[in-house]
PDB file of N, CA and C in Angstrom:
ATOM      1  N   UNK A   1       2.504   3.999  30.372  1.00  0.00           N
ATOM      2  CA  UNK A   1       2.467   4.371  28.969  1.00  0.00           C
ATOM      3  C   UNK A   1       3.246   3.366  28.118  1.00  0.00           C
ATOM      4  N   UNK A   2       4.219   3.385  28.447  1.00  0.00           N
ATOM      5  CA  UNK A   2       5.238   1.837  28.077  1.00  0.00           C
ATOM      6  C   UNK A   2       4.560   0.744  27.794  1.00  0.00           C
ATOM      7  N   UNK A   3       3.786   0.155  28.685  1.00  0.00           N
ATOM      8  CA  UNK A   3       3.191  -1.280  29.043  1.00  0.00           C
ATOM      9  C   UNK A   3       1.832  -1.168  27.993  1.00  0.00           C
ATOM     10  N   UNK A   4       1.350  -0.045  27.571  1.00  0.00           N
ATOM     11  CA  UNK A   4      -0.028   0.148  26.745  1.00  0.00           C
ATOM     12  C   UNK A   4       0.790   0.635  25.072  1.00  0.00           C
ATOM     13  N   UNK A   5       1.678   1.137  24.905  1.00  0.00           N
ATOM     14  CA  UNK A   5       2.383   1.097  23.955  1.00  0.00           C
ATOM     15  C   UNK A   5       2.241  -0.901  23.221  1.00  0.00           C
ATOM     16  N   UNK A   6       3.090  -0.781  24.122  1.00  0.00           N
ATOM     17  CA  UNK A   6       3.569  -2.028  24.143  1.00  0.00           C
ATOM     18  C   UNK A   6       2.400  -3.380  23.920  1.00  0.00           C
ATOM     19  N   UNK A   7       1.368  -3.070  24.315  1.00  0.00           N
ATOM     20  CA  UNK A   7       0.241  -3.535  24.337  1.00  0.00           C
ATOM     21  C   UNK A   7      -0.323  -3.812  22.519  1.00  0.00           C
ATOM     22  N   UNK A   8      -0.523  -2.149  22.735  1.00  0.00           N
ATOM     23  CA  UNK A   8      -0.800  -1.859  21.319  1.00  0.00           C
ATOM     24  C   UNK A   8      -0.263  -2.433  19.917  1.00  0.00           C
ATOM     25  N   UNK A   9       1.200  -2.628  20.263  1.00  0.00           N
ATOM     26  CA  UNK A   9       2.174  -3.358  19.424  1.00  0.00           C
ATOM     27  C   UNK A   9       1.905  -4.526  19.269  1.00  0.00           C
ATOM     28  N   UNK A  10       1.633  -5.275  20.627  1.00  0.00           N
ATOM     29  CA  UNK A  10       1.516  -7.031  20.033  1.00  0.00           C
ATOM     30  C   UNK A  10       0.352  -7.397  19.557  1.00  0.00           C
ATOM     31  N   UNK A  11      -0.384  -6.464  20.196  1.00  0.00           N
ATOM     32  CA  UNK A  11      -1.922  -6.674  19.536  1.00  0.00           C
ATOM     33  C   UNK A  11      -2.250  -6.574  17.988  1.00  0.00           C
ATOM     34  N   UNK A  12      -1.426  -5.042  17.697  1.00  0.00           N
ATOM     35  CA  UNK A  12      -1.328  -5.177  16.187  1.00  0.00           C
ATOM     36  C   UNK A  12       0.156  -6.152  15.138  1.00  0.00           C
ATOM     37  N   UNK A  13       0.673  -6.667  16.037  1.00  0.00           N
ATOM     38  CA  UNK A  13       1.593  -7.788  15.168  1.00  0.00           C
ATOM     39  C   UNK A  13       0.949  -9.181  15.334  1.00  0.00           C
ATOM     40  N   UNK A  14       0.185  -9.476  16.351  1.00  0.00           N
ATOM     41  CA  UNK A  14      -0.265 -11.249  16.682  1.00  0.00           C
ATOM     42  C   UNK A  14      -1.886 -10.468  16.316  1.00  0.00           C
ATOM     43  N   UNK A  15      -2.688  -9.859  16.241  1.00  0.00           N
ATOM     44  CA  UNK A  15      -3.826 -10.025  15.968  1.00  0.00           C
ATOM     45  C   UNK A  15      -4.301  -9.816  14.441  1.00  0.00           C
ATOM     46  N   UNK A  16      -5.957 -10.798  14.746  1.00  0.00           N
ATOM     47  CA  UNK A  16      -5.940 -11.121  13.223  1.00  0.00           C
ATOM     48  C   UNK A  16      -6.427  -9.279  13.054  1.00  0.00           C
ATOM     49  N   UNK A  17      -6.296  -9.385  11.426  1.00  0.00           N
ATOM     50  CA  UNK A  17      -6.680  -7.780  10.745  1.00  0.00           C
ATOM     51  C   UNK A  17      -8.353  -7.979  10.827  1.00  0.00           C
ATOM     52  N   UNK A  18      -8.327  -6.592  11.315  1.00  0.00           N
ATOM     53  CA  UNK A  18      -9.676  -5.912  11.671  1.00  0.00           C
ATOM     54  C   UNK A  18     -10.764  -6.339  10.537  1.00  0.00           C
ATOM     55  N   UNK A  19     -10.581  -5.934   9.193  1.00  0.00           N
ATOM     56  CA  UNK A  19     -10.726  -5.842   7.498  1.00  0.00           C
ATOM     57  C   UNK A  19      -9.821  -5.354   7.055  1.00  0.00           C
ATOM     58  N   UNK A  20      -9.971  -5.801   5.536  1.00  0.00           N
ATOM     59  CA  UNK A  20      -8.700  -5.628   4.741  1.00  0.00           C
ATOM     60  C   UNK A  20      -9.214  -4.999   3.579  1.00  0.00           C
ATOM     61  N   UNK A  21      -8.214  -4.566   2.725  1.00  0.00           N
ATOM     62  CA  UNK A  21      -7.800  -3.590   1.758  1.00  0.00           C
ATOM     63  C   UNK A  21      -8.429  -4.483   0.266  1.00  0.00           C
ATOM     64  N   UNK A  22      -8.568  -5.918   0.180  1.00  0.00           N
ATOM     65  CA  UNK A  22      -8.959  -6.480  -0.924  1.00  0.00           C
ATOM     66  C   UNK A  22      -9.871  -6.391  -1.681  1.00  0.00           C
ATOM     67  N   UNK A  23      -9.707  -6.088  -3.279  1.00  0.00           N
ATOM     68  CA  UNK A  23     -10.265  -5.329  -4.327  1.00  0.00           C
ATOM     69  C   UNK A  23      -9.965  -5.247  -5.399  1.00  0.00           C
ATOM     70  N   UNK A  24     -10.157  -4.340  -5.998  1.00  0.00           N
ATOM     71  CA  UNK A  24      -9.927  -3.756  -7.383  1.00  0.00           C
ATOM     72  C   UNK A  24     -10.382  -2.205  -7.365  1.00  0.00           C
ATOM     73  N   UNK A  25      -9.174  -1.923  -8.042  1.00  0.00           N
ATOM     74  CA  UNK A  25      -9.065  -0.356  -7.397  1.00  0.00           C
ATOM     75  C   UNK A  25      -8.325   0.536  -8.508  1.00  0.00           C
ATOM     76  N   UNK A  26      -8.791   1.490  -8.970  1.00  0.00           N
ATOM     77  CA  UNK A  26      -8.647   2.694  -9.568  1.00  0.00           C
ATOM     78  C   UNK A  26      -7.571   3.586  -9.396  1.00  0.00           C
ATOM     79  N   UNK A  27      -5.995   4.032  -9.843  1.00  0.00           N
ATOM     80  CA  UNK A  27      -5.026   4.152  -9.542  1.00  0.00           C
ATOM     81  C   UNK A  27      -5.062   5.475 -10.209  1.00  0.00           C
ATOM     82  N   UNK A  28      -4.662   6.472  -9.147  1.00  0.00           N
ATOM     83  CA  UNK A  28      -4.175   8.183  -9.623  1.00  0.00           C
ATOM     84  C   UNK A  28      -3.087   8.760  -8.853  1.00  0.00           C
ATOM     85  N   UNK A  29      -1.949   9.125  -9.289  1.00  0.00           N
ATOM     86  CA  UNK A  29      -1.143   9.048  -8.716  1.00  0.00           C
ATOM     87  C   UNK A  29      -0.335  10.416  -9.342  1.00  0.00           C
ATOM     88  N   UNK A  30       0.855  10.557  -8.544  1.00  0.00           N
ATOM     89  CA  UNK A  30       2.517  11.655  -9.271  1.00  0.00           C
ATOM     90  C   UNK A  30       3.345  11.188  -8.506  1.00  0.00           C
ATOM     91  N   UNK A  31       4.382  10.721  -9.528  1.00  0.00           N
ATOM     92  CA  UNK A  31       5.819  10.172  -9.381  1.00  0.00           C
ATOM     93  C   UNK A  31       6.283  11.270  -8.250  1.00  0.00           C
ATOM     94  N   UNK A  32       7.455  10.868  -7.910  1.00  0.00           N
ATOM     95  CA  UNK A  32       8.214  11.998  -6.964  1.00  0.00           C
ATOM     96  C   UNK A  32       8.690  12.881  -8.177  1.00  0.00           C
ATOM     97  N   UNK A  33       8.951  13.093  -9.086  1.00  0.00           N
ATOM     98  CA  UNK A  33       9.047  13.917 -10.418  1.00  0.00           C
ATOM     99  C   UNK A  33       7.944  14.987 -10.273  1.00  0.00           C
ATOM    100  N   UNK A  34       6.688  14.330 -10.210  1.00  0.00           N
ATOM    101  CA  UNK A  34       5.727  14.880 -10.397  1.00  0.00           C
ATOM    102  C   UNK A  34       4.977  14.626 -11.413  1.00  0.00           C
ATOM    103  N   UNK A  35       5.617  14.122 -12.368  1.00  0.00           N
ATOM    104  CA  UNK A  35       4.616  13.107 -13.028  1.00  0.00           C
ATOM    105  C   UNK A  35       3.442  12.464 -13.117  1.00  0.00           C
ATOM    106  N   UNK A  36       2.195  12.912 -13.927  1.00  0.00           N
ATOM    107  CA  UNK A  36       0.729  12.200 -13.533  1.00  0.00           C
ATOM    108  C   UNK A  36       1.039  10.613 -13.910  1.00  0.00           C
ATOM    109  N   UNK A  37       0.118   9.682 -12.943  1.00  0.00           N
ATOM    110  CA  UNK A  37      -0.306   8.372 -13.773  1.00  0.00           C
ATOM    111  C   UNK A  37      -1.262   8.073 -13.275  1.00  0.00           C
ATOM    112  N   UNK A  38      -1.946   7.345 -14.326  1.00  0.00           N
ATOM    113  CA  UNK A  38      -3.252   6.793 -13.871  1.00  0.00           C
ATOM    114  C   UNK A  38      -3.364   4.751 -14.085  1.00  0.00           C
ATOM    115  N   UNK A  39      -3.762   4.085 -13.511  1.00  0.00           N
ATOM    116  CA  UNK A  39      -3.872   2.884 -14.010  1.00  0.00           C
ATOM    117  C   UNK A  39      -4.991   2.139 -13.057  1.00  0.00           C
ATOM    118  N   UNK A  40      -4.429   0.697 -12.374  1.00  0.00           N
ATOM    119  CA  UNK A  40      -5.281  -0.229 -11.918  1.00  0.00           C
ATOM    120  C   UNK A  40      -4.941  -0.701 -10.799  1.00  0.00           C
ATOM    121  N   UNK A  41      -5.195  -1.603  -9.640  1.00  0.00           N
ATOM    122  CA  UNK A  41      -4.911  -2.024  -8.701  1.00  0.00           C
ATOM    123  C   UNK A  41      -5.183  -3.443  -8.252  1.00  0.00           C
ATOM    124  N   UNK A  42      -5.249  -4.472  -7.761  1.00  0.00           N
ATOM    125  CA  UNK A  42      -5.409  -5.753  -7.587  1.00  0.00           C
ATOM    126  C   UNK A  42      -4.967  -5.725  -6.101  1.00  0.00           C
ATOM    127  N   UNK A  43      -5.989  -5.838  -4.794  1.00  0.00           N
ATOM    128  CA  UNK A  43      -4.756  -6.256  -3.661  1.00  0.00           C
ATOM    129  C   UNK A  43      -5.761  -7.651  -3.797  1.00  0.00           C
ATOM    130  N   UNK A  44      -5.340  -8.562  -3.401  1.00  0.00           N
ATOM    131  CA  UNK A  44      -5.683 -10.273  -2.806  1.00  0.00           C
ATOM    132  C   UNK A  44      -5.013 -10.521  -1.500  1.00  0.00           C
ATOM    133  N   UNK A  45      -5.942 -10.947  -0.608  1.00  0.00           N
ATOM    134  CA  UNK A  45      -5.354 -12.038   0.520  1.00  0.00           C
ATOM    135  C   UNK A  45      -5.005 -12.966   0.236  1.00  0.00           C
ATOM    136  N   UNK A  46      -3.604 -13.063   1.229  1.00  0.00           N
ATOM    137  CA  UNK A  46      -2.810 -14.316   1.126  1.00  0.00           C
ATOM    138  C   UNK A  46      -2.096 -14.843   2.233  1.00  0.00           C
ATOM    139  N   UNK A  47      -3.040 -15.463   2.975  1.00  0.00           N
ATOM    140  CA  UNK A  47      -2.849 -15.470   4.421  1.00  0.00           C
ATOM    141  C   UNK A  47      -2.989 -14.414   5.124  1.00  0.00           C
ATOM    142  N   UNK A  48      -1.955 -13.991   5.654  1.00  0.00           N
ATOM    143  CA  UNK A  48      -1.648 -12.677   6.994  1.00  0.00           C
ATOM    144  C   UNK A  48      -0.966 -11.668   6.414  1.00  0.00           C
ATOM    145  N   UNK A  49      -1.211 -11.598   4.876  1.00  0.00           N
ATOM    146  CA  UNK A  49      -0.366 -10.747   3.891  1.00  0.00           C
ATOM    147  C   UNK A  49      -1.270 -10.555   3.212  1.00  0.00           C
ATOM    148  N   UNK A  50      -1.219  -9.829   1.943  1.00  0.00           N
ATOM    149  CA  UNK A  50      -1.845  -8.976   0.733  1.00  0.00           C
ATOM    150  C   UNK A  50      -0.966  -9.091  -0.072  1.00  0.00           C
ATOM    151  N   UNK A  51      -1.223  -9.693  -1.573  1.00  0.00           N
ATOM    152  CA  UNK A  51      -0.621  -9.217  -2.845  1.00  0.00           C
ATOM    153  C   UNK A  51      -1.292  -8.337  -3.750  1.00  0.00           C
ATOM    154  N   UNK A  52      -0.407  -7.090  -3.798  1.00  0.00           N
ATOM    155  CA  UNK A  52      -0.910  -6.007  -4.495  1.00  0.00           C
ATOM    156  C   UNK A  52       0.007  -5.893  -5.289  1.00  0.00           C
ATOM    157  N   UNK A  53      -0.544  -6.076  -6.785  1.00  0.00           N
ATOM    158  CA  UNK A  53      -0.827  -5.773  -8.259  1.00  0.00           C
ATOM    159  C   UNK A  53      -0.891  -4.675  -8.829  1.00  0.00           C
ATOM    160  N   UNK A  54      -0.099  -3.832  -9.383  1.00  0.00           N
ATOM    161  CA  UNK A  54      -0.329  -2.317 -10.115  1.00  0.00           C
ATOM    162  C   UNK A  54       0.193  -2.453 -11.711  1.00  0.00           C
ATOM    163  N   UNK A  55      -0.718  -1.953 -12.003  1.00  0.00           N
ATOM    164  CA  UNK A  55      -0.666  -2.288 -13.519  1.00  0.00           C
ATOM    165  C   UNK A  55      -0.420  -1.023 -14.484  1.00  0.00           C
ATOM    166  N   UNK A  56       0.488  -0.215 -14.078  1.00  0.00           N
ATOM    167  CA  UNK A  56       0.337   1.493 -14.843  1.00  0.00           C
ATOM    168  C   UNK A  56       1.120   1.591 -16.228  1.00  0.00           C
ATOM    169  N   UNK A  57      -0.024   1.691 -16.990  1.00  0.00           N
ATOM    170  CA  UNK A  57       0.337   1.724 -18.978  1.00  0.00           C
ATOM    171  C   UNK A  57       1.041   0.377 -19.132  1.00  0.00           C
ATOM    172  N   UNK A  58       1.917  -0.454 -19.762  1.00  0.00           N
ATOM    173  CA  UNK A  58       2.334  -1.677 -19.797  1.00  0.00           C
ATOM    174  C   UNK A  58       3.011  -2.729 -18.670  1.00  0.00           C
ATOM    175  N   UNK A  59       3.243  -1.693 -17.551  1.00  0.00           N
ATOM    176  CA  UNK A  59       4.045  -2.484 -16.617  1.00  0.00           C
ATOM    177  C   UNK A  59       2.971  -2.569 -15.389  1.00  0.00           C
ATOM    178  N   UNK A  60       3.927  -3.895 -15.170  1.00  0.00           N
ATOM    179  CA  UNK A  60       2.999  -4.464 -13.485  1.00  0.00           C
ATOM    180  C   UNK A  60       4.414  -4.372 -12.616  1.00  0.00           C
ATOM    181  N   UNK A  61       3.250  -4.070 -11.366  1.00  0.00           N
ATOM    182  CA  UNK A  61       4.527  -4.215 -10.226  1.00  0.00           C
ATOM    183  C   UNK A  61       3.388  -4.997  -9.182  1.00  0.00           C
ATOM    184  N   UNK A  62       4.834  -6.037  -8.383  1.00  0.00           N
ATOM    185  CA  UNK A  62       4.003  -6.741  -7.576  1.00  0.00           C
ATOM    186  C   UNK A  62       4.256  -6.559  -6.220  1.00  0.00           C
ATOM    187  N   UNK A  63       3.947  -6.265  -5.353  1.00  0.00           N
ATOM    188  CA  UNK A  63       4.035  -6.440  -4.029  1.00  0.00           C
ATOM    189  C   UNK A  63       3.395  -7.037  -2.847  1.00  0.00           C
ATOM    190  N   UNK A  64       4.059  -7.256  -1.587  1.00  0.00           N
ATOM    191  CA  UNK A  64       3.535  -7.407  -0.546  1.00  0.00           C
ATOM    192  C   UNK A  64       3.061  -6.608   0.610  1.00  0.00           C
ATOM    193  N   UNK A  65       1.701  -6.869   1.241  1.00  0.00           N
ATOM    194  CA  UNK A  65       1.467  -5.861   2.457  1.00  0.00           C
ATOM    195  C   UNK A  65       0.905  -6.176   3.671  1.00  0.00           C
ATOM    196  N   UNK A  66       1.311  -5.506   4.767  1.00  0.00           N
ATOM    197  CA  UNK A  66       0.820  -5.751   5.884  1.00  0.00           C
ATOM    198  C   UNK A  66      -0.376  -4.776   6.246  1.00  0.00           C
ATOM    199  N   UNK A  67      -1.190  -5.262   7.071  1.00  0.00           N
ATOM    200  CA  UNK A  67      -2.203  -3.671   7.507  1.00  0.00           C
ATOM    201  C   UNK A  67      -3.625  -4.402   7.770  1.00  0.00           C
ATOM    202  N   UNK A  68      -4.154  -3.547   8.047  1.00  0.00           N
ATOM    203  CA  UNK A  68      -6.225  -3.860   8.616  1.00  0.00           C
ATOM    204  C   UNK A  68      -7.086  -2.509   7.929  1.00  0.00           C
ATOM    205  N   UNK A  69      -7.463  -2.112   8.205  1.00  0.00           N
ATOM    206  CA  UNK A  69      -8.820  -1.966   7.756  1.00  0.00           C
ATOM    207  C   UNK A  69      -8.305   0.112   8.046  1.00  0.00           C
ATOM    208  N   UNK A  70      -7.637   0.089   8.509  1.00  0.00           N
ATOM    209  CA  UNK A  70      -6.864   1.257   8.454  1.00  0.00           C
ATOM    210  C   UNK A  70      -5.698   2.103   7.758  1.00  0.00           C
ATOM    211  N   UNK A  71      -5.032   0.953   7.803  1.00  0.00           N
ATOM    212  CA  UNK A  71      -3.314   1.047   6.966  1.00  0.00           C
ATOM    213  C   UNK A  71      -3.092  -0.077   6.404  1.00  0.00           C
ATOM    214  N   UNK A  72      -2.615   0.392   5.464  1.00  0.00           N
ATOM    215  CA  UNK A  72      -1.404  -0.949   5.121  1.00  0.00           C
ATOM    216  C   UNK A  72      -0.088  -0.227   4.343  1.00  0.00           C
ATOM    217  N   UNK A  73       1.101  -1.125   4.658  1.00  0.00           N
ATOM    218  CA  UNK A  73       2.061  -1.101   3.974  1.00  0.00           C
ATOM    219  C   UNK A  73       2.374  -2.058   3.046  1.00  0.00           C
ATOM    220  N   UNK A  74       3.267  -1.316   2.431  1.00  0.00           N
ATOM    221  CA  UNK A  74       3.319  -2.630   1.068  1.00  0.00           C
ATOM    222  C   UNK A  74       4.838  -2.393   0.189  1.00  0.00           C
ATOM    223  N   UNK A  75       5.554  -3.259   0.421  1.00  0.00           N
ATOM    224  CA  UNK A  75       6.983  -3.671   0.003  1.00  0.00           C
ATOM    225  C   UNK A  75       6.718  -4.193  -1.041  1.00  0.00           C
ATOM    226  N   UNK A  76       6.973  -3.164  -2.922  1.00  0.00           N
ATOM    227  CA  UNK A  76       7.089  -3.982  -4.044  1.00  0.00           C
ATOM    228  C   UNK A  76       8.681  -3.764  -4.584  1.00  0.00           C
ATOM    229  N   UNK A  77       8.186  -4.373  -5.838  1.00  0.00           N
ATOM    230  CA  UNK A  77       9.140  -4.867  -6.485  1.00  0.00           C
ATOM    231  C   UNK A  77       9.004  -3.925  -7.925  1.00  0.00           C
ATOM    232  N   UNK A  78      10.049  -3.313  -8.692  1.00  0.00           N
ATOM    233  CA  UNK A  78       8.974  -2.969  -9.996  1.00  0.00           C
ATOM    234  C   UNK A  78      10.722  -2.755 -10.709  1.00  0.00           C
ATOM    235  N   UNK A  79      10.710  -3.789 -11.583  1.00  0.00           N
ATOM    236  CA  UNK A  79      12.061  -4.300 -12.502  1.00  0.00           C
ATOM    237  C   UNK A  79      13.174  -4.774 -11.585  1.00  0.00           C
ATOM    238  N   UNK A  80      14.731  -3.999 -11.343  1.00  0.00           N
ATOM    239  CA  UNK A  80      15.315  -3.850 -10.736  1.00  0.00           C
ATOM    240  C   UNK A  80      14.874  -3.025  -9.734  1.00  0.00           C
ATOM    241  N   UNK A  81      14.312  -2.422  -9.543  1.00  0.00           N
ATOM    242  CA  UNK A  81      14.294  -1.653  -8.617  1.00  0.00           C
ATOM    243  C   UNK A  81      13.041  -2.217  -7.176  1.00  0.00           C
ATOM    244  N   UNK A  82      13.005  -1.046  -5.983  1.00  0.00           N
ATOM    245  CA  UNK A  82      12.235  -1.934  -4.940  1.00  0.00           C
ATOM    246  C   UNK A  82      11.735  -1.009  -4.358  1.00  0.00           C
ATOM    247  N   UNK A  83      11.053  -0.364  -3.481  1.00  0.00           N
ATOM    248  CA  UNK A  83       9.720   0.435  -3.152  1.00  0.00           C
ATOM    249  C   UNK A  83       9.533  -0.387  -1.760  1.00  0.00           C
ATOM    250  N   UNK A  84       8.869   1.146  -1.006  1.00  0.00           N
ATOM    251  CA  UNK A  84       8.046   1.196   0.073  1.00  0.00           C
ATOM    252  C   UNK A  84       6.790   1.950   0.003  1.00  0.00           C
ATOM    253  N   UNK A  85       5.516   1.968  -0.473  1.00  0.00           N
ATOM    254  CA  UNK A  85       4.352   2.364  -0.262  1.00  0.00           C
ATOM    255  C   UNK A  85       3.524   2.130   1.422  1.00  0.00           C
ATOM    256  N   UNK A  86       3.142   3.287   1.923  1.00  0.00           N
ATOM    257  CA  UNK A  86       2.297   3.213   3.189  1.00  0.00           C
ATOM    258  C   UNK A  86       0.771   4.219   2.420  1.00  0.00           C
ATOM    259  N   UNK A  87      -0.082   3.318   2.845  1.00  0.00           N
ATOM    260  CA  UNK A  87      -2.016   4.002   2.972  1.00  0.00           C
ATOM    261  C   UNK A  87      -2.531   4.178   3.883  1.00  0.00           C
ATOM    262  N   UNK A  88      -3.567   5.320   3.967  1.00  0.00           N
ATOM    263  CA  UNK A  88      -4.373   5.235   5.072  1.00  0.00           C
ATOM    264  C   UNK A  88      -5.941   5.323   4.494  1.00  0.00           C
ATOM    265  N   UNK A  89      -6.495   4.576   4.940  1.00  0.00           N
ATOM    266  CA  UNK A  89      -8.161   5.027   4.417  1.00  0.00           C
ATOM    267  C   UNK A  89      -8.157   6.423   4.942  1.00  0.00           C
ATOM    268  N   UNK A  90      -8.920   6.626   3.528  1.00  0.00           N
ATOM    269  CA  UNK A  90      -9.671   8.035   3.251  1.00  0.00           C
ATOM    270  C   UNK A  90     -10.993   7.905   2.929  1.00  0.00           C
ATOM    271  N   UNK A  91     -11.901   7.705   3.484  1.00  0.00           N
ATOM    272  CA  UNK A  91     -13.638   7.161   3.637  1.00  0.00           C
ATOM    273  C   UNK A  91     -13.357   5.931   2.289  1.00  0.00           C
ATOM    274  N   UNK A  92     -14.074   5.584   1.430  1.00  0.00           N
ATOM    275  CA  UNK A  92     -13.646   4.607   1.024  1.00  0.00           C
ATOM    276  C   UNK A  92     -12.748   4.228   0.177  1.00  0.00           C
ATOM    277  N   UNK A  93     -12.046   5.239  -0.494  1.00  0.00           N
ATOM    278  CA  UNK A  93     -10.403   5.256  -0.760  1.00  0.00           C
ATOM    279  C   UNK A  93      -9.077   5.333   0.360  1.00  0.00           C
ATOM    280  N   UNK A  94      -8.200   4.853  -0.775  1.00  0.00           N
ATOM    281  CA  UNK A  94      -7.093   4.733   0.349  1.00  0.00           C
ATOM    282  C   UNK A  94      -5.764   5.866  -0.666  1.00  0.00           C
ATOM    283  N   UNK A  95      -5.541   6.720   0.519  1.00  0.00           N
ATOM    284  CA  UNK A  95      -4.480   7.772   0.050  1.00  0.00           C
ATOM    285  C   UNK A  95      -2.862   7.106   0.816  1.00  0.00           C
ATOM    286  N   UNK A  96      -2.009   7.399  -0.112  1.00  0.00           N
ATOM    287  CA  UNK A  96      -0.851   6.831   0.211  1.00  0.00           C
ATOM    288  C   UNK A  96       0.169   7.628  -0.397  1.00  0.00           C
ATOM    289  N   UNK A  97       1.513   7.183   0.382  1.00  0.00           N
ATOM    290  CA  UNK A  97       2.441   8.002  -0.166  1.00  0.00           C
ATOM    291  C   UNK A  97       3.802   6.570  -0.284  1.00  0.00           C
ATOM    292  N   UNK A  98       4.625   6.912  -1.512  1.00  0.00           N
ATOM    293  CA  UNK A  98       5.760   6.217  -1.982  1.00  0.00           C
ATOM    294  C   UNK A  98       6.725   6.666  -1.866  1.00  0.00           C
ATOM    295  N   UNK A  99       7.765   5.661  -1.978  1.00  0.00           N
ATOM    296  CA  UNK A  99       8.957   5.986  -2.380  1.00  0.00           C
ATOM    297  C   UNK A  99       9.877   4.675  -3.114  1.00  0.00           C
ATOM    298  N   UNK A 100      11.045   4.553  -3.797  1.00  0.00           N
ATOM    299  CA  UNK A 100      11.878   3.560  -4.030  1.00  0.00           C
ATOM    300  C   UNK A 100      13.068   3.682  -3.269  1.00  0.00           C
ATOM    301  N   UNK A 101      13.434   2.580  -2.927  1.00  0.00           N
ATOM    302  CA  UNK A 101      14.535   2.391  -1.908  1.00  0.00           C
ATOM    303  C   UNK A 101      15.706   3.340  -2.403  1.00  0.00           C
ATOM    304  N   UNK A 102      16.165   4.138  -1.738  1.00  0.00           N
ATOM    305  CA  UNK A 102      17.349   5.095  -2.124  1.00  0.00           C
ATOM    306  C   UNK A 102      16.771   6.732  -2.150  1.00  0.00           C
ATOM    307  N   UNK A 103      15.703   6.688  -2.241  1.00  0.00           N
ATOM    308  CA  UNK A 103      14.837   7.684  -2.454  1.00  0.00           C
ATOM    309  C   UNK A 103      15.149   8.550  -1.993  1.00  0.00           C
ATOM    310  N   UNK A 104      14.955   9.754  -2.584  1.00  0.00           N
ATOM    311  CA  UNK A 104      15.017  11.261  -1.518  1.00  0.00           C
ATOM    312  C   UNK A 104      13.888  11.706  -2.083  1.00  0.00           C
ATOM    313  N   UNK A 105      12.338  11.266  -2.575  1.00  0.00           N
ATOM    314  CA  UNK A 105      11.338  12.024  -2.631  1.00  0.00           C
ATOM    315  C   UNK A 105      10.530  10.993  -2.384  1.00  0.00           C
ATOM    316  N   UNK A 106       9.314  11.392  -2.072  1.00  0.00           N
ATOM    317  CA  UNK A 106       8.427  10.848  -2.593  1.00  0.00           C
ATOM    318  C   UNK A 106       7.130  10.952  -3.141  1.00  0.00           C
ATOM    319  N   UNK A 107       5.905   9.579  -4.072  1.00  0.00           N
ATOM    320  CA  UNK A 107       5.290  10.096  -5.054  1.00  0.00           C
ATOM    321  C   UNK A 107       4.311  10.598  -3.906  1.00  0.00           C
ATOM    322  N   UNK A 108       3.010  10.534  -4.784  1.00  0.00           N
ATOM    323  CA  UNK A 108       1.353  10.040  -3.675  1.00  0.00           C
ATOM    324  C   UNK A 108       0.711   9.355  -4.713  1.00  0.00           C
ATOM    325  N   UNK A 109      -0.616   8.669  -4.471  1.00  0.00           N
ATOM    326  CA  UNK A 109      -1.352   8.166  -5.042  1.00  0.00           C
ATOM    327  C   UNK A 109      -2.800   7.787  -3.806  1.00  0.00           C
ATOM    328  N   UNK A 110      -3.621   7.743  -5.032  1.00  0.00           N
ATOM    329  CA  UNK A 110      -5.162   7.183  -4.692  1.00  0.00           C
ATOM    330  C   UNK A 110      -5.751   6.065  -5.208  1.00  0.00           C
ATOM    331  N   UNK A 111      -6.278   5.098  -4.256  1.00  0.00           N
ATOM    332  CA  UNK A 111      -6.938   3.966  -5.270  1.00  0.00           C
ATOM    333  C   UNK A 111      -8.378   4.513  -4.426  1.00  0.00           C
ATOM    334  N   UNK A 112      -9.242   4.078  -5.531  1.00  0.00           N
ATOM    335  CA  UNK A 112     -10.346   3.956  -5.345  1.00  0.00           C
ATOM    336  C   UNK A 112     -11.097   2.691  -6.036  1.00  0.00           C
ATOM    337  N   UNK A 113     -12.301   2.198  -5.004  1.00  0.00           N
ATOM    338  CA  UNK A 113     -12.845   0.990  -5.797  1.00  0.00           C
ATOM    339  C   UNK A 113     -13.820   0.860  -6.803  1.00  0.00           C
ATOM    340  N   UNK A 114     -13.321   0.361  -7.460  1.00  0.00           N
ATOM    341  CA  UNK A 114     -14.147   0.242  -8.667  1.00  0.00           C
ATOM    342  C   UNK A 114     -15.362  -0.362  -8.348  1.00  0.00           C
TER     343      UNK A 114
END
């Protein structure tokens, strides 16, 4: 079980991604508040990474992500502050859940492609 774990691991850190998350995508979401928002999405390949773009009412936040055609994670940035977002496809949306570093909640959100 160890040795197929283990398997599983290098396969998904040294292998290339299955498909990827790149698009333009439709943003619905609630803060850990609970707060509605709605906005936009941008992921791009960039190499063995993803830059994902969120654009909600005047502000952008930029981040980076790892993942295939299943998941991805994605480490942004948004002012001072810094974030961990994880997705999973949901048939052809991707449902995800947030947080900002320090966090004791977190939001959710949906992109869908435009």
């Amino acid at each position: 079980m160890k040795l197929a774990t283990l398997s599983l691991g290098l396969a998904l850190i040294a292998g290339p991604a299955l498909a990827d998350p790149t698009g333009s995508y439709t943003v619905e979401g609630k803060s850990p508040g609970g707060a509605a928002y709605r906005g936009s999405a941008v992921i791009t390949k960039t190499g063995e990474t993803y830059k994902v773009t969120w654009t909600i009412g005047n502000e952008k936040t930029v981040g980076t992500a790892v993942g295939d055609d299943r998941f991805f994670a994605v480490g942004y940035r948004q002012g001072a502050e810094g974030g961990i977002a994880v997705y999973a496809r949901d048939g052809k949306d991707w449902k995800g859940i947030w947080s900002q570093i320090g966090g004791t909640e977190v939001g959710i959100e949906r992109l869908t492609p435009k």
